[in-house]
Structures are given as C-alpha cells and as structure tokens.
Protein backbone atom coordinates (compact mmCIF):
# COMPACT_ATOMS: atom_id res chain seq x y z
CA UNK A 1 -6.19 -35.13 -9.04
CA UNK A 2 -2.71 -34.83 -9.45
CA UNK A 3 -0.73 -32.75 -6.50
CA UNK A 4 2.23 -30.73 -7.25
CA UNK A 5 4.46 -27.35 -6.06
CA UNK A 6 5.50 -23.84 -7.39
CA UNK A 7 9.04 -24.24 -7.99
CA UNK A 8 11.66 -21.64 -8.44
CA UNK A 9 13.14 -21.52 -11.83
CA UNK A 10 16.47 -19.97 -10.44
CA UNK A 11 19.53 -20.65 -12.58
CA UNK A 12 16.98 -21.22 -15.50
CA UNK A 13 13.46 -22.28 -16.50
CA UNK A 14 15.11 -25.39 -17.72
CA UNK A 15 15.66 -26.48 -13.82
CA UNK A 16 11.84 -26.23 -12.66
CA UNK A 17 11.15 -29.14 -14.15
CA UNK A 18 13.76 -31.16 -11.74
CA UNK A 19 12.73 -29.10 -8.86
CA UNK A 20 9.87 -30.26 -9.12
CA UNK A 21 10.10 -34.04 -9.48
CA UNK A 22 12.80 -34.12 -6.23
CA UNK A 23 10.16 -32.68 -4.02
CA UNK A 24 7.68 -35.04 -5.63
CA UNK A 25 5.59 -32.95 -7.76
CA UNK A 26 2.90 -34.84 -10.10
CA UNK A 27 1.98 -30.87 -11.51
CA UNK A 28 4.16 -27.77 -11.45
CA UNK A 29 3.37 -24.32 -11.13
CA UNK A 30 6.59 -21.94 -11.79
CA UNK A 31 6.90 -17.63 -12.76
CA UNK A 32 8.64 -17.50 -16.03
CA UNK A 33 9.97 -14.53 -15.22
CA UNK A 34 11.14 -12.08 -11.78
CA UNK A 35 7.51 -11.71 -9.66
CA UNK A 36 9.07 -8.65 -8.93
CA UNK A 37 9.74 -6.99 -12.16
CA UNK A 38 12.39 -6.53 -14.71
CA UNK A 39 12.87 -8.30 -18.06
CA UNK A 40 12.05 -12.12 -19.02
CA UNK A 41 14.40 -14.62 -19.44
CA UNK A 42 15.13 -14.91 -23.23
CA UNK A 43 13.22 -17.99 -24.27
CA UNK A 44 15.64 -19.48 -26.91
CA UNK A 45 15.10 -22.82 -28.60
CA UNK A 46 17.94 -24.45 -26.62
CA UNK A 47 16.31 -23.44 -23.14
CA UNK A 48 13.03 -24.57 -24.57
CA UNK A 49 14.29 -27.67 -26.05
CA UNK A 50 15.73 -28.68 -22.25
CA UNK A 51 12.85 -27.71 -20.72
CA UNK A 52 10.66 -29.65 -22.78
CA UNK A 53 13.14 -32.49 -22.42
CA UNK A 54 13.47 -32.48 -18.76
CA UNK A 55 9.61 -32.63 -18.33
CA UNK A 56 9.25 -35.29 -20.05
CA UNK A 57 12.16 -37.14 -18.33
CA UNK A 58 10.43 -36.52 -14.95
CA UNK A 59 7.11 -37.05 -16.52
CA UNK A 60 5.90 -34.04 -15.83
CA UNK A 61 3.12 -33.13 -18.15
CA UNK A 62 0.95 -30.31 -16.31
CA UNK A 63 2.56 -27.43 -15.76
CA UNK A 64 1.31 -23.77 -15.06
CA UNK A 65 2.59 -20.15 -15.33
CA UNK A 66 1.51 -17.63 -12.57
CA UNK A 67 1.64 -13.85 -13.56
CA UNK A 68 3.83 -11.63 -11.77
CA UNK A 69 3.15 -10.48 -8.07
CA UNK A 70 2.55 -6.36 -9.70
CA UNK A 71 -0.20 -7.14 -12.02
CA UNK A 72 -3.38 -5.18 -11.36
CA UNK A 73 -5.52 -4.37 -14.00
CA UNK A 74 -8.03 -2.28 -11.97
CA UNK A 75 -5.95 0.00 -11.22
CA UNK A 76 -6.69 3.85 -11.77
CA UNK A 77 -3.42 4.44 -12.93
CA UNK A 78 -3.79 3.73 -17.04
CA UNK A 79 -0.11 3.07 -17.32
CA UNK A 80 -0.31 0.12 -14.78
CA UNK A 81 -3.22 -1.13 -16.30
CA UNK A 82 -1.47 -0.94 -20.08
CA UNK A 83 1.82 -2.72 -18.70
CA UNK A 84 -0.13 -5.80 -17.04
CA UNK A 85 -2.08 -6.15 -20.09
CA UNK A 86 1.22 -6.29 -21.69
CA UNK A 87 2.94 -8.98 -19.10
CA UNK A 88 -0.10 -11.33 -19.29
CA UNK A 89 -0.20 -11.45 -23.21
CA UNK A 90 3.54 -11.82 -22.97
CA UNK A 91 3.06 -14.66 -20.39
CA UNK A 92 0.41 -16.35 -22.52
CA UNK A 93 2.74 -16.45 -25.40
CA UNK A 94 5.91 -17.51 -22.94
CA UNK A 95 3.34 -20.11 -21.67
CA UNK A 96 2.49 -21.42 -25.11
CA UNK A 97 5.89 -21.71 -26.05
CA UNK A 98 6.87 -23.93 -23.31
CA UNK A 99 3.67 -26.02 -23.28
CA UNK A 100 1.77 -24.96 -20.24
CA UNK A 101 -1.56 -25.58 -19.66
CA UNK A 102 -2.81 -22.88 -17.94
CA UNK A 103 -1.28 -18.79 -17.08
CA UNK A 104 -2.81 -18.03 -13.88
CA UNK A 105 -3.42 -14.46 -12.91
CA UNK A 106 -4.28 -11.91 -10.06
CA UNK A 107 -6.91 -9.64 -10.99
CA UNK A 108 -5.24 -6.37 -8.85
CA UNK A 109 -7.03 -4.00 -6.87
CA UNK A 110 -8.91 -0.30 -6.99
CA UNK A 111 -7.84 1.86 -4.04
CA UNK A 112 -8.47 5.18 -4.80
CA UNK A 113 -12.32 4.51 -6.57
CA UNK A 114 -14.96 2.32 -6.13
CA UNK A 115 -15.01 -1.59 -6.47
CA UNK A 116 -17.68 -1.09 -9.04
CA UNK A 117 -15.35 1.29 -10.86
CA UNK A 118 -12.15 -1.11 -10.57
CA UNK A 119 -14.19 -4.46 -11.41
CA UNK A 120 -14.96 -2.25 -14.81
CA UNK A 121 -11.66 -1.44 -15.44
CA UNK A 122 -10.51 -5.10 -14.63
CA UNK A 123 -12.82 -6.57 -17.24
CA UNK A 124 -11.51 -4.11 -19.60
CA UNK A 125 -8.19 -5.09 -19.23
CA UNK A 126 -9.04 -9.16 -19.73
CA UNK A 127 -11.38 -8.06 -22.92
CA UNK A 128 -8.26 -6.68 -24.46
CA UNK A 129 -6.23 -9.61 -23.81
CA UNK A 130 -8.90 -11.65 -24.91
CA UNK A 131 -8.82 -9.48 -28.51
CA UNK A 132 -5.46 -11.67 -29.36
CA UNK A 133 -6.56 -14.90 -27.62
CA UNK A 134 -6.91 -16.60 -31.32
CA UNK A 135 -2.93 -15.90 -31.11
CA UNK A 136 -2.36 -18.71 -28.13
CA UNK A 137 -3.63 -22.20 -27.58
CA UNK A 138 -3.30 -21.48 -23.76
CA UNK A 139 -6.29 -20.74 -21.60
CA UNK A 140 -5.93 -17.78 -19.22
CA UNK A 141 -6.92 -18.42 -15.27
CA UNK A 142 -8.35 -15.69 -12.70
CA UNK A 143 -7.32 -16.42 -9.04
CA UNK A 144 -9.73 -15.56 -6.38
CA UNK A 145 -8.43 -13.22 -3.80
CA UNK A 146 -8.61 -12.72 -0.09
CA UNK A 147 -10.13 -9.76 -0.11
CA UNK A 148 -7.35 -8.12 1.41
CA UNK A 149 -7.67 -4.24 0.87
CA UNK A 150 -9.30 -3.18 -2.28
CA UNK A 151 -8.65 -6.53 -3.69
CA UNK A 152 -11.07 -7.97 -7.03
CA UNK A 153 -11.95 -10.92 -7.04
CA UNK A 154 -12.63 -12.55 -3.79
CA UNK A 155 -16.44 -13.90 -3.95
CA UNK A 156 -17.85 -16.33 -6.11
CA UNK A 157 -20.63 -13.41 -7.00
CA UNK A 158 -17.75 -11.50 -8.41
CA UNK A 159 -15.66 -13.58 -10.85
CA UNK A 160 -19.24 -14.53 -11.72
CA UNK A 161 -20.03 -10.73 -12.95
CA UNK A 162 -16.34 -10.84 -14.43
CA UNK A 163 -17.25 -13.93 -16.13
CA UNK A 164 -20.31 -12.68 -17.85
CA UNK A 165 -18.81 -9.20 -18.94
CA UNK A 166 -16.89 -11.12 -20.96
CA UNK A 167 -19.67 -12.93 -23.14
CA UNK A 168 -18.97 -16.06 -20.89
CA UNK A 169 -15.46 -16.51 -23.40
CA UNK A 170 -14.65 -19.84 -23.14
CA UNK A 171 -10.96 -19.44 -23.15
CA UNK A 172 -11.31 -17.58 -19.27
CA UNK A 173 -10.88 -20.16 -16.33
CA UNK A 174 -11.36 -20.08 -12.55
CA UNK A 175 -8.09 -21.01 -9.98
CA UNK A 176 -9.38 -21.27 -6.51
CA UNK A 177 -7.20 -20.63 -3.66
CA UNK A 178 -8.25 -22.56 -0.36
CA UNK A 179 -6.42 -20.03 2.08
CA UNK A 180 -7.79 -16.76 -0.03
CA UNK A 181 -11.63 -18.71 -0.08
CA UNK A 182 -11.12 -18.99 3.73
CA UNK A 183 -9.74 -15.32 4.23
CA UNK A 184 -12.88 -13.92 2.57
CA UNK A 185 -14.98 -16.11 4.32
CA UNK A 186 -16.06 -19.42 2.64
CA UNK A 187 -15.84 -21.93 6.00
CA UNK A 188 -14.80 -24.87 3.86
CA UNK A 189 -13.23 -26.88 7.36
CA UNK A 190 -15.66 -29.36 6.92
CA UNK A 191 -17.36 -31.97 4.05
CA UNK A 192 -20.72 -29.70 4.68
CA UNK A 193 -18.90 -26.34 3.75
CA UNK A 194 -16.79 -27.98 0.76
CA UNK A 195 -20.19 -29.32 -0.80
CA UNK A 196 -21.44 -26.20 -0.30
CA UNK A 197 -18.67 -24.21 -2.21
CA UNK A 198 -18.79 -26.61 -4.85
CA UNK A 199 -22.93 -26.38 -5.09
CA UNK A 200 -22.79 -22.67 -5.29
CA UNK A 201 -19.84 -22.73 -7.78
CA UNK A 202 -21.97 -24.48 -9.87
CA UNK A 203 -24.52 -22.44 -9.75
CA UNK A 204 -22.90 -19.02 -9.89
CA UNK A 205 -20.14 -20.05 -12.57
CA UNK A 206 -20.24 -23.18 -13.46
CA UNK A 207 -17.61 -26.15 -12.35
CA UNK A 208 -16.80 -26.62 -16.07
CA UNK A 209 -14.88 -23.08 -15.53
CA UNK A 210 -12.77 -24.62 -12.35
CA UNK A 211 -9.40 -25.67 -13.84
CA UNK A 212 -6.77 -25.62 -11.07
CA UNK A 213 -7.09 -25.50 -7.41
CA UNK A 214 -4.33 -23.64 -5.05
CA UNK A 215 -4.09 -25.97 -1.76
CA UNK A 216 -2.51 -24.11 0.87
CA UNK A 217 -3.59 -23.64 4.46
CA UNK A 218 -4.49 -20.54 6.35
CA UNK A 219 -2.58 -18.55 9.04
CA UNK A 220 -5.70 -16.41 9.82
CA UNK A 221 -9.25 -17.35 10.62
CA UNK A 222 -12.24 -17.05 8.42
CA UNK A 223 -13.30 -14.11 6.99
CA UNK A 224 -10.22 -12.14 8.00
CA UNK A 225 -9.14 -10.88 4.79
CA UNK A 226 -5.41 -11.59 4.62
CA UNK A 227 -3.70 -13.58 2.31
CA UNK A 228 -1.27 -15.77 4.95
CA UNK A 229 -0.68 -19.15 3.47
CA UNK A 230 0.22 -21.78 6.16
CA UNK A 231 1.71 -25.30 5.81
CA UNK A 232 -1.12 -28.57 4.62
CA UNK A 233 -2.47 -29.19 7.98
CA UNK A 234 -1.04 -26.58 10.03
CA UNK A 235 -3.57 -23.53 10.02
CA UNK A 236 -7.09 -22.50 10.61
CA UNK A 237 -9.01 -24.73 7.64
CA UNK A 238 -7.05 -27.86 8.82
CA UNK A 239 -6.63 -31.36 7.33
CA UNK A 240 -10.10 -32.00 6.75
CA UNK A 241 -10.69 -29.85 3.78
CA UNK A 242 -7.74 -30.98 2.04
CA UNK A 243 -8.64 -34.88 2.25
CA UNK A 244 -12.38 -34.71 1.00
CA UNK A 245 -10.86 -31.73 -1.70
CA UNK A 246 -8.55 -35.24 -3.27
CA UNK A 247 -10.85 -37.57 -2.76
CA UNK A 248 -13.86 -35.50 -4.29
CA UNK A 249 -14.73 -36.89 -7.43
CA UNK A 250 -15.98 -33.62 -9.21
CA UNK A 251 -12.66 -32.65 -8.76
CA UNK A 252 -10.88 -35.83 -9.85
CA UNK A 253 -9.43 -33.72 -13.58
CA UNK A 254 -8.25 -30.74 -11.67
CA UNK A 255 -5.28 -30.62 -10.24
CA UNK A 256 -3.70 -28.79 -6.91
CA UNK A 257 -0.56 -26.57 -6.92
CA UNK A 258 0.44 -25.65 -3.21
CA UNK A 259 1.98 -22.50 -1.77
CA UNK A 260 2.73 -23.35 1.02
CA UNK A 261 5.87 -21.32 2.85
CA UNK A 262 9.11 -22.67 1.64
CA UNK A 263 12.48 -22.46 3.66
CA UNK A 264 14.13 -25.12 2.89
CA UNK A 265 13.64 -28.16 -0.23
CA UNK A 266 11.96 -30.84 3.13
CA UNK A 267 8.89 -28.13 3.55
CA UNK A 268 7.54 -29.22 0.01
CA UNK A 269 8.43 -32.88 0.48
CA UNK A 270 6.43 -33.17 3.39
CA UNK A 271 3.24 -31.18 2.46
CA UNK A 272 3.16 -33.44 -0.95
CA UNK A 273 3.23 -36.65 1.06
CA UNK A 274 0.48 -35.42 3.35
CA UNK A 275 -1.70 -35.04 0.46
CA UNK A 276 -0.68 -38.02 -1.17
CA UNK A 277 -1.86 -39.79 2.08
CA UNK A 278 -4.69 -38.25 2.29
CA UNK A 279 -5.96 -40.11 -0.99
CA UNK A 280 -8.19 -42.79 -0.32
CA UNK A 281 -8.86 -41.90 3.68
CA UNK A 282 -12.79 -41.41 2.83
C-alpha cells in the first residue's frame, strides 16, 4: 500500500506533482480543476508534457482525480444532474490525458424526494456516463458518504444496489472513506470491526471493486452522520484502524490518499510519517 496526499494544483497542474513528493507522497490525489466551479484549466501539450515529466522525476506513478465538491447526480433538479454528468465525462477525459488511474466521485444527494427516488436518478446519471466509457482507458470511482443529510451512498447495501443497476460494469470502482464509514456507522476502531468491514465488503460488493482507500480520521463519533475529517491519530477511530488498514494484506494493491485538514505544508508531512510508521507494527 502506497500512502500519499491531495495536493493543491495552484499555480498549475504541472506543480501537484512536486507538492506532492515534498510532503512525502508515494500516491497523489489532486482536482484538475476549481472544486468550486468555473472553467478547467486548458490542458495544453506543454502543461501535460511537464506534468508527465515532473511525475516521473518524483516517481510518482499513481495519481487520482477527485470530481468537483457540486456534483450530485440525484438531484431533482435535471439541469444539475445534466451538468455533473458533463464535469465527470470531462474529468474522465482530463484524467486520461494526464495518466491518472482513477476519477473519484461523490454521488450527491436527493432532498426534496425520496432516497429511493434519488438512488434512481443517481444510477441514471453513471449509466449515461458509462454510454462513452469505451472513449477513456480510466476507471471511474464512487466515494461512500457520511450520510450527512440526504446524502447517496453511505452503506455498503447501497453502492451494492448502485453497483448492480449498472449490470455490475466493470469499469465502476469503490473509494472508501474511513471518516465517512465511521460517520455512518461502521465501528472500524478495532482489528474485529476492520475484518468485519472487509468480510461484508466482500460479500455485498466484492473486494475486487475496492480500488483506493481515503485515510482520514474522524472529528465526530460513530454513526453521527457528518463528514469532519480529523488529523491520522487525532479523532474518534484512532490509530488503531489505520495500522492494521497498512499492514492488511488484502489491501496490500490499494493505495490510501488522506484528507486530512491542511494549514500549513508540516500537517501533511507529519500524518504521512505516522502512516509510514505504522507499517510493520503488527
């Protein structure tokens, strides 16, 4: 399992790549474009070429895009739905072009109707995006959420459902977040309750579909249904967790982007080294 950071590609996707490697990233996770909205950065062959260039310099091989922060494909509102159908076929062609491995994506939420209703609309949205899938040679990730609100997404049983509404398509994957698992109540504090998450991932998905892991810590306790990342270590799931989740050997070909709360460049540094430590303590 290699360990790694989302990095900010401020002053140009060309600099995530060195970002990275100074807070000692193995992996990078990076938005190609504003989370907030707006237009992409043009991706010309110069910035591509540097990119490229720079990655391999730092040798930095696995490297994901993450989908804006306004996607939401089950929402009732058709013209939100059409534009993050849009932005995630966009992203899986930005993605190819730079050689990511994975685009990782939130599934959105359904507010106004029922979950039924908004998981519908949700796989709708992925089946359409799915339609030009022979177009990219990049596999497209759903994140599990907290269950915050009217959030899709957040148990096992439900990216399941997703999962077989679309035929089983082998080109979907499954991110897990450790802090959203927590939040919507998967106790995974112990060896006991990782096993057990693991057992009835299996079972419900299948671990072939687990491609990337999120480790970041919770502020809030289980089963509260917030999305509050805290530093490796420093919340509610604890240090446990995250040394038998890189020492597990089901898990040794999936790698683990954290998200943890950044001020300043040392707050990366340090949560990398405490899971680099962690590696071999079992």
């Amino acid at each position: 399992m290699k360990v790694g950071a989302h990095v900010s590609i401020g002053g140009g996707i060309e600099k995530a790549p060195e970002r990275a490697y100074r807070v000692g990233c193995e992996c990078f996770q990076f938005f190609s474009r504003s989370p907030r909205g707006g237009s992409p950065p043009k991706l010309d062959g110069k910035t591509v070429k540097r990119f490229l260039q720079e990655c391999t310099k730092y040798n930095l091989l696995d490297y994901y895009i993450h989908t804006p922060y306004f996607i939401n494909l089950a929402s009732e509102d058709r013209q939100i739905r059409t534009r993050s159908v849009s932005i995630i076929k966009e992203e899986l062609k930005r993605g190819e072009i730079l050689g990511a491995k994975y685009v990782v994506t939130h599934l959105g939420s359904s507010k106004a109707s029922s979950r039924t209703e908004g998981l519908k609309r949700a796989v709708e949205g992925l089946k359409q995006i799915l339609e030009d899938k022979n177009k990219y040679s990049i596999k497209l990730l759903i994140e599990n959420s907290a269950g915050q609100g009217a959030t899709i997404g957040d148990t096992l049983e439900e990216l399941a459902e997703i999962v077989a509404h679309l035929d089983s398509n082998p080109d979907i994957g499954i991110c897990l977040d450790t802090a959203h698992l927590f939040a919507s109540g998967y106790d995974i504090r112990t060896k006991d309750g990782v096993n057990s998450l693991l057992t009835h991932f299996s079972e419900t998905i299948g671990l072939s579909r687990l491609k990337l892991l999120h480790g970041n810590d919770s502020k809030v306790d289980l089963g509260e249904r917030k999305d509050r990342h805290e530093h490796i270590g420093k919340g509610k799931i604890g240090i446990e967790c995250f040394k038998i989740l890189v020492n597990e050997p089901a898990l040794k070909d999936i790698n683990l982007i954290i998200e943890t709360p950044f001020k300043k460049i040392e707050d990366d540094i340090k949560n990398l080294k405490k899971l680099k430590n962690l590696r071999g303590k079992i």
